[in-house]
PDB file of N, CA and C in Angstrom:
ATOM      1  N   UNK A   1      84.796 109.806  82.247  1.00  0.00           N
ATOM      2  CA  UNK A   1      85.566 108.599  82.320  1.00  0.00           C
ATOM      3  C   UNK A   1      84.687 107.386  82.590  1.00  0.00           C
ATOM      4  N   UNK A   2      83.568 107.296  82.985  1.00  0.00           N
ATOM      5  CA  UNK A   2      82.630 106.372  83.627  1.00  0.00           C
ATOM      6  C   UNK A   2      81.856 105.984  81.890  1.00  0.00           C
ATOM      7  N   UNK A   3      81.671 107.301  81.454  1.00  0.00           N
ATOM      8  CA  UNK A   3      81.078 105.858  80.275  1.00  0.00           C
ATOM      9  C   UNK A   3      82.090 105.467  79.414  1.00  0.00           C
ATOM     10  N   UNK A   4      83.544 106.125  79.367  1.00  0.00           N
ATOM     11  CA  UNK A   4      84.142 104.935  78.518  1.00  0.00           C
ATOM     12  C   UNK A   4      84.360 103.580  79.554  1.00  0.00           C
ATOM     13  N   UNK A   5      84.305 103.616  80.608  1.00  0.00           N
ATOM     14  CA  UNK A   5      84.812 102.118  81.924  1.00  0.00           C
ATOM     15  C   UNK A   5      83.860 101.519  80.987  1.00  0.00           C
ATOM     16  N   UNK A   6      82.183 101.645  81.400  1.00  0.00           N
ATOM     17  CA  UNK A   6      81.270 100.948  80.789  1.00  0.00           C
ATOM     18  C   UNK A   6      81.250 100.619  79.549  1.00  0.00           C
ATOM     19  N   UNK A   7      81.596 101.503  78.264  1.00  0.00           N
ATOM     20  CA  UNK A   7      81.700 101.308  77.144  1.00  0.00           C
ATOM     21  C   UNK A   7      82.482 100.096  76.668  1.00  0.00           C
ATOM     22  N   UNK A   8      83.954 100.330  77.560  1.00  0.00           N
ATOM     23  CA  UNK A   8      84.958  99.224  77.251  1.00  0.00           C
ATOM     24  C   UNK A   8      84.338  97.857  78.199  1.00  0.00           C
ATOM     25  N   UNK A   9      83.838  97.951  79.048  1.00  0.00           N
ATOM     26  CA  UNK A   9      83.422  96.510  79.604  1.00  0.00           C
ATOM     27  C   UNK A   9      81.744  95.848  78.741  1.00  0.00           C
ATOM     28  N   UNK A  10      81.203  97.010  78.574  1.00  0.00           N
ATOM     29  CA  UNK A  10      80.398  96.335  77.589  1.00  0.00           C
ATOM     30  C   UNK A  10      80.942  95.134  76.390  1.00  0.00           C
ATOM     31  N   UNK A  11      81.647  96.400  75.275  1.00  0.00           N
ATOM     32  CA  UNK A  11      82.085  95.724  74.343  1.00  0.00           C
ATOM     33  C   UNK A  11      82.932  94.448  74.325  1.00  0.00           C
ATOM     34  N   UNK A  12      84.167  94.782  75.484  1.00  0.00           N
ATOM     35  CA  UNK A  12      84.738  94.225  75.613  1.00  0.00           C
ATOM     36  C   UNK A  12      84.571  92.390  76.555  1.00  0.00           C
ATOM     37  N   UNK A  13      83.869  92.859  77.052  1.00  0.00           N
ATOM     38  CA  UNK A  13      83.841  91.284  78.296  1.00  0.00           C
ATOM     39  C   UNK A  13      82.431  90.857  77.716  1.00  0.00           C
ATOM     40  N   UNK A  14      81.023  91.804  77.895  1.00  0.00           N
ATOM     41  CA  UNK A  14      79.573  91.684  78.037  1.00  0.00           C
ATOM     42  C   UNK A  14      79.085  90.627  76.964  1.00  0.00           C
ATOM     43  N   UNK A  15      78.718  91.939  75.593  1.00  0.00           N
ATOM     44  CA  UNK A  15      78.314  91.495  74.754  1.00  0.00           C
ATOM     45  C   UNK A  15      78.592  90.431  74.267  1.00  0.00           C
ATOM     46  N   UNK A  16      77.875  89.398  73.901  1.00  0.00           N
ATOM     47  CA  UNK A  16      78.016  88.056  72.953  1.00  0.00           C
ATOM     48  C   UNK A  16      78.280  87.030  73.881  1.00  0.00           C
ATOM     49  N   UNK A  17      78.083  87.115  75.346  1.00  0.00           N
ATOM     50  CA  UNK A  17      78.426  85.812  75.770  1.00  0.00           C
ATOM     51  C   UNK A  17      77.149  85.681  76.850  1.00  0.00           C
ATOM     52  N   UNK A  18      76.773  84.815  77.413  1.00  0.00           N
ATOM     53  CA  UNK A  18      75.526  84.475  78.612  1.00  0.00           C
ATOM     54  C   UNK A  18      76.467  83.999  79.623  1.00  0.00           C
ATOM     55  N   UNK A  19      75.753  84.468  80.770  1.00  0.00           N
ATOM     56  CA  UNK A  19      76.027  84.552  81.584  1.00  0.00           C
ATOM     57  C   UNK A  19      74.819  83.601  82.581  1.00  0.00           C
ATOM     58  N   UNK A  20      75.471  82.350  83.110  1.00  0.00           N
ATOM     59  CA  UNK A  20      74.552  81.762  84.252  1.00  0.00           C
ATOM     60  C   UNK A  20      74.230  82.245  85.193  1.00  0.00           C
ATOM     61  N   UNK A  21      74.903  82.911  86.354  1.00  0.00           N
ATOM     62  CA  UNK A  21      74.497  83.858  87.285  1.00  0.00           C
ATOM     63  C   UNK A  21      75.554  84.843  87.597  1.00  0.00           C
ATOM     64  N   UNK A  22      74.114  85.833  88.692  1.00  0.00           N
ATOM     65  CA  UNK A  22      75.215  87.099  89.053  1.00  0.00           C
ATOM     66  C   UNK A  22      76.505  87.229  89.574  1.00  0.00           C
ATOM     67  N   UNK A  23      76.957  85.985  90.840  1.00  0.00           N
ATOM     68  CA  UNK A  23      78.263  85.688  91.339  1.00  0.00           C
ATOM     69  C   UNK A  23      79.317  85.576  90.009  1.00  0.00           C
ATOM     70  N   UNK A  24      79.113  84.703  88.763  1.00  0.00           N
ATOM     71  CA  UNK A  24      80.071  84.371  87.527  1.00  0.00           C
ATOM     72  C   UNK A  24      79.955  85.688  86.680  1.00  0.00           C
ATOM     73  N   UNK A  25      79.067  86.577  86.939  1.00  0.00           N
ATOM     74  CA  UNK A  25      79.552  87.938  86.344  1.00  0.00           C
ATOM     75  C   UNK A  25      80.211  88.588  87.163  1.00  0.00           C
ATOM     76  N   UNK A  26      79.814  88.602  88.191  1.00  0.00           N
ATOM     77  CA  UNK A  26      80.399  89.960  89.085  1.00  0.00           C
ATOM     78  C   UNK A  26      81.744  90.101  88.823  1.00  0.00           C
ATOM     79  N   UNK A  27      82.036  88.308  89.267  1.00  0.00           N
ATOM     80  CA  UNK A  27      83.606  87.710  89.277  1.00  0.00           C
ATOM     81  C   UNK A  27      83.949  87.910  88.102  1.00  0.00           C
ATOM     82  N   UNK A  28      83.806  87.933  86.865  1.00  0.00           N
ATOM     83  CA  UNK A  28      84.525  88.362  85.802  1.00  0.00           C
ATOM     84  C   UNK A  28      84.612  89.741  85.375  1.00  0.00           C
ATOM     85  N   UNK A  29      83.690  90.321  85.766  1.00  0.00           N
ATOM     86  CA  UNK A  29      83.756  92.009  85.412  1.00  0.00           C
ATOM     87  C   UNK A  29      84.905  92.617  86.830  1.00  0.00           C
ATOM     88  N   UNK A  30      85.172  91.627  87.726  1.00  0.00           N
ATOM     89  CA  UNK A  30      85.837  92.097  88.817  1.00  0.00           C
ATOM     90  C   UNK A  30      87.516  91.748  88.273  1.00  0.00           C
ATOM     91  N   UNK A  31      87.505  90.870  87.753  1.00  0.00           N
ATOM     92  CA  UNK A  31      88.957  90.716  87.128  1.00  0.00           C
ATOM     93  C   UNK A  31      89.215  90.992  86.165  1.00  0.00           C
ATOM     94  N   UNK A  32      88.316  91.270  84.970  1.00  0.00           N
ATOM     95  CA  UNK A  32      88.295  92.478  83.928  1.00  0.00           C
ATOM     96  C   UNK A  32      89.130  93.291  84.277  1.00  0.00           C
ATOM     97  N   UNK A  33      88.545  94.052  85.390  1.00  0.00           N
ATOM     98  CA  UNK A  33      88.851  95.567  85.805  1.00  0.00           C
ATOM     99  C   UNK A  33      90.476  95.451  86.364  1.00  0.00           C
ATOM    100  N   UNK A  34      90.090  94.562  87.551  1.00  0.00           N
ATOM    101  CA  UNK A  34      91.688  94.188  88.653  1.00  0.00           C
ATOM    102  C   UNK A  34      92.835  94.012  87.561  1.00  0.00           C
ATOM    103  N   UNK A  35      92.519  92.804  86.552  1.00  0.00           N
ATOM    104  CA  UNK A  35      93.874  92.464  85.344  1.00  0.00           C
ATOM    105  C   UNK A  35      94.189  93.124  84.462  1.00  0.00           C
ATOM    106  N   UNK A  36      93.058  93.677  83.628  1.00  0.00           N
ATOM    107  CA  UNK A  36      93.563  94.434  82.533  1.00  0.00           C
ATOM    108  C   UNK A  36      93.056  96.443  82.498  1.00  0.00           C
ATOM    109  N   UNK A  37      91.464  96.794  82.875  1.00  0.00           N
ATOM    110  CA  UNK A  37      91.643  97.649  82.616  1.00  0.00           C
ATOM    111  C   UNK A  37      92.414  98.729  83.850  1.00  0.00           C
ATOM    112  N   UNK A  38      92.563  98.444  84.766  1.00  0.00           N
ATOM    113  CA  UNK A  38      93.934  99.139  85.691  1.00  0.00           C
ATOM    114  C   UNK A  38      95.012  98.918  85.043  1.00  0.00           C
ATOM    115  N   UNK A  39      95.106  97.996  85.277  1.00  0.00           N
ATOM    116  CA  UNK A  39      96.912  97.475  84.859  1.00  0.00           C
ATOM    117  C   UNK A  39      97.701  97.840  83.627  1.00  0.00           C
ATOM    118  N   UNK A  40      96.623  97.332  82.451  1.00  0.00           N
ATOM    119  CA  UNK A  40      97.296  97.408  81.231  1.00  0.00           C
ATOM    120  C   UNK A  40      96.793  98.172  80.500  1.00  0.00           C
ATOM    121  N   UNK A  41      95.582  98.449  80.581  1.00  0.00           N
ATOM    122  CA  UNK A  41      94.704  99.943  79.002  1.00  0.00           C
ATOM    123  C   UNK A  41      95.525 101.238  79.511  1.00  0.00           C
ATOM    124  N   UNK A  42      95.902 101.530  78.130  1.00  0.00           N
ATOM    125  CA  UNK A  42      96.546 103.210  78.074  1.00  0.00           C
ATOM    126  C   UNK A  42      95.669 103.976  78.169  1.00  0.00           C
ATOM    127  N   UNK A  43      95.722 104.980  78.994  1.00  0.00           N
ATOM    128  CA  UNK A  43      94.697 106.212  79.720  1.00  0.00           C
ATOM    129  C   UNK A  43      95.431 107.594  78.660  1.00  0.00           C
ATOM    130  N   UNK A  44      94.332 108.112  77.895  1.00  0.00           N
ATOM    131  CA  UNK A  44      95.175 108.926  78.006  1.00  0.00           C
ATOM    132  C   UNK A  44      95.061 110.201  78.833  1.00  0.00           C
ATOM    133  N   UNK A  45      94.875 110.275  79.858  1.00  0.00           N
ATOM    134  CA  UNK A  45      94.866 111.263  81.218  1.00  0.00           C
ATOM    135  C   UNK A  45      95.804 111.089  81.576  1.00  0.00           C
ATOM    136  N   UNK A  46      96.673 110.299  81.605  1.00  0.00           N
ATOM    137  CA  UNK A  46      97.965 109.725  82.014  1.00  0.00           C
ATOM    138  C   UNK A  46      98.990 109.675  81.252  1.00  0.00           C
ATOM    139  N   UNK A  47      99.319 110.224  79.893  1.00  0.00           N
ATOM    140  CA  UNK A  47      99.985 110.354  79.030  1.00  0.00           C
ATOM    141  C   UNK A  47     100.179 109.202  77.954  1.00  0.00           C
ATOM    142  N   UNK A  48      99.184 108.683  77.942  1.00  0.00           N
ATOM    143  CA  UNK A  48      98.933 107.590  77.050  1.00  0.00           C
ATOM    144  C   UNK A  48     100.097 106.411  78.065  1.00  0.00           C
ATOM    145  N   UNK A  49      99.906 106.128  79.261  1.00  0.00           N
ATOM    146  CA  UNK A  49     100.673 105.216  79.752  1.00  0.00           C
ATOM    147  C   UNK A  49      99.245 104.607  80.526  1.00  0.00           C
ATOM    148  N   UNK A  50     100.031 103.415  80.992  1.00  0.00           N
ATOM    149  CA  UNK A  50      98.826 101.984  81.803  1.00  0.00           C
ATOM    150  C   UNK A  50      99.201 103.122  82.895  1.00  0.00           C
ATOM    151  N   UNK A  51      98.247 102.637  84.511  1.00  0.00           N
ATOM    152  CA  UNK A  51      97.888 102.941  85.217  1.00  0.00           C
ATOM    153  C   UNK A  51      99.017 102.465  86.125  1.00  0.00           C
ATOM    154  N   UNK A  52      99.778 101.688  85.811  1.00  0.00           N
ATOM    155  CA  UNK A  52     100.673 100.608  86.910  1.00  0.00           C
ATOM    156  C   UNK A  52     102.204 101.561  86.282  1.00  0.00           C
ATOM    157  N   UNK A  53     102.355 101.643  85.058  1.00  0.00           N
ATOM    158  CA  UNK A  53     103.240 102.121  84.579  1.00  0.00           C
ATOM    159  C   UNK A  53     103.535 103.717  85.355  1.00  0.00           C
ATOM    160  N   UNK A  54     102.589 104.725  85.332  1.00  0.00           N
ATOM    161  CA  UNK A  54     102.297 106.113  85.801  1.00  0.00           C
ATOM    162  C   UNK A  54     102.530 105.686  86.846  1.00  0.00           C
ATOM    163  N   UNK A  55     102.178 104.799  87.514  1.00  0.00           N
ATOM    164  CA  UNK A  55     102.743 104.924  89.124  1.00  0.00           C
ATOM    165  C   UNK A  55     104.050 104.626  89.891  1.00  0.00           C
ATOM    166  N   UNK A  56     104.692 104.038  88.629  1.00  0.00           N
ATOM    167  CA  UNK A  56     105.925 103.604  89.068  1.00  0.00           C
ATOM    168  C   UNK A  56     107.069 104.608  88.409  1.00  0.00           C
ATOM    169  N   UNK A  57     106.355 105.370  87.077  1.00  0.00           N
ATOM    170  CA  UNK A  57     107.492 106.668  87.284  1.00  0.00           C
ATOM    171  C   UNK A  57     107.078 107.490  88.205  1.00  0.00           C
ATOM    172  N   UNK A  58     106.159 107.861  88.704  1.00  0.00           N
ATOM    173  CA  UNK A  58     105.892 108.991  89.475  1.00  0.00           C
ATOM    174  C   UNK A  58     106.347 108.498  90.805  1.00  0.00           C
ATOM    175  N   UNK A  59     106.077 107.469  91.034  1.00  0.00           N
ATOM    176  CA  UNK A  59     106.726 106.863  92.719  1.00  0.00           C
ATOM    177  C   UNK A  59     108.093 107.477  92.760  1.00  0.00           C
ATOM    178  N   UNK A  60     108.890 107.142  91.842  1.00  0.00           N
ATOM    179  CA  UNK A  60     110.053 107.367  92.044  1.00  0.00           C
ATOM    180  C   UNK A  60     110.540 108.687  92.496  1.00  0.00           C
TER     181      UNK A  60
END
């Protein structure tokens, strides 16, 4: 699971853009993760559902 995280934050956020310093990456690879890939990418370990979704049928 760790090299698709990396795979998808590579492609997805990394590549093609510069970056001024380490604080303006950290902070964007940190809300990368917090906004979309928790929240919203379909896992499929999880039955092809988001991460927020699986937790709120299973809470129940």
């Amino acid at each position: 699971m760790a090299e698709s995280l990396f795979s998808n934050l590579k492609n997805e956020l990394i590549d093609g853009r510069s970056w001024p310093n380490r604080t303006v990456t950290r902070t964007a690879i940190f809300e990368w993760i917090e906004s979309w890939y928790n929240l919203q990418r379909l896992h499929s370990s999880l039955g092809y559902r988001s991460p927020a979704d699986y937790e709120t049928v299973f809470a129940a």
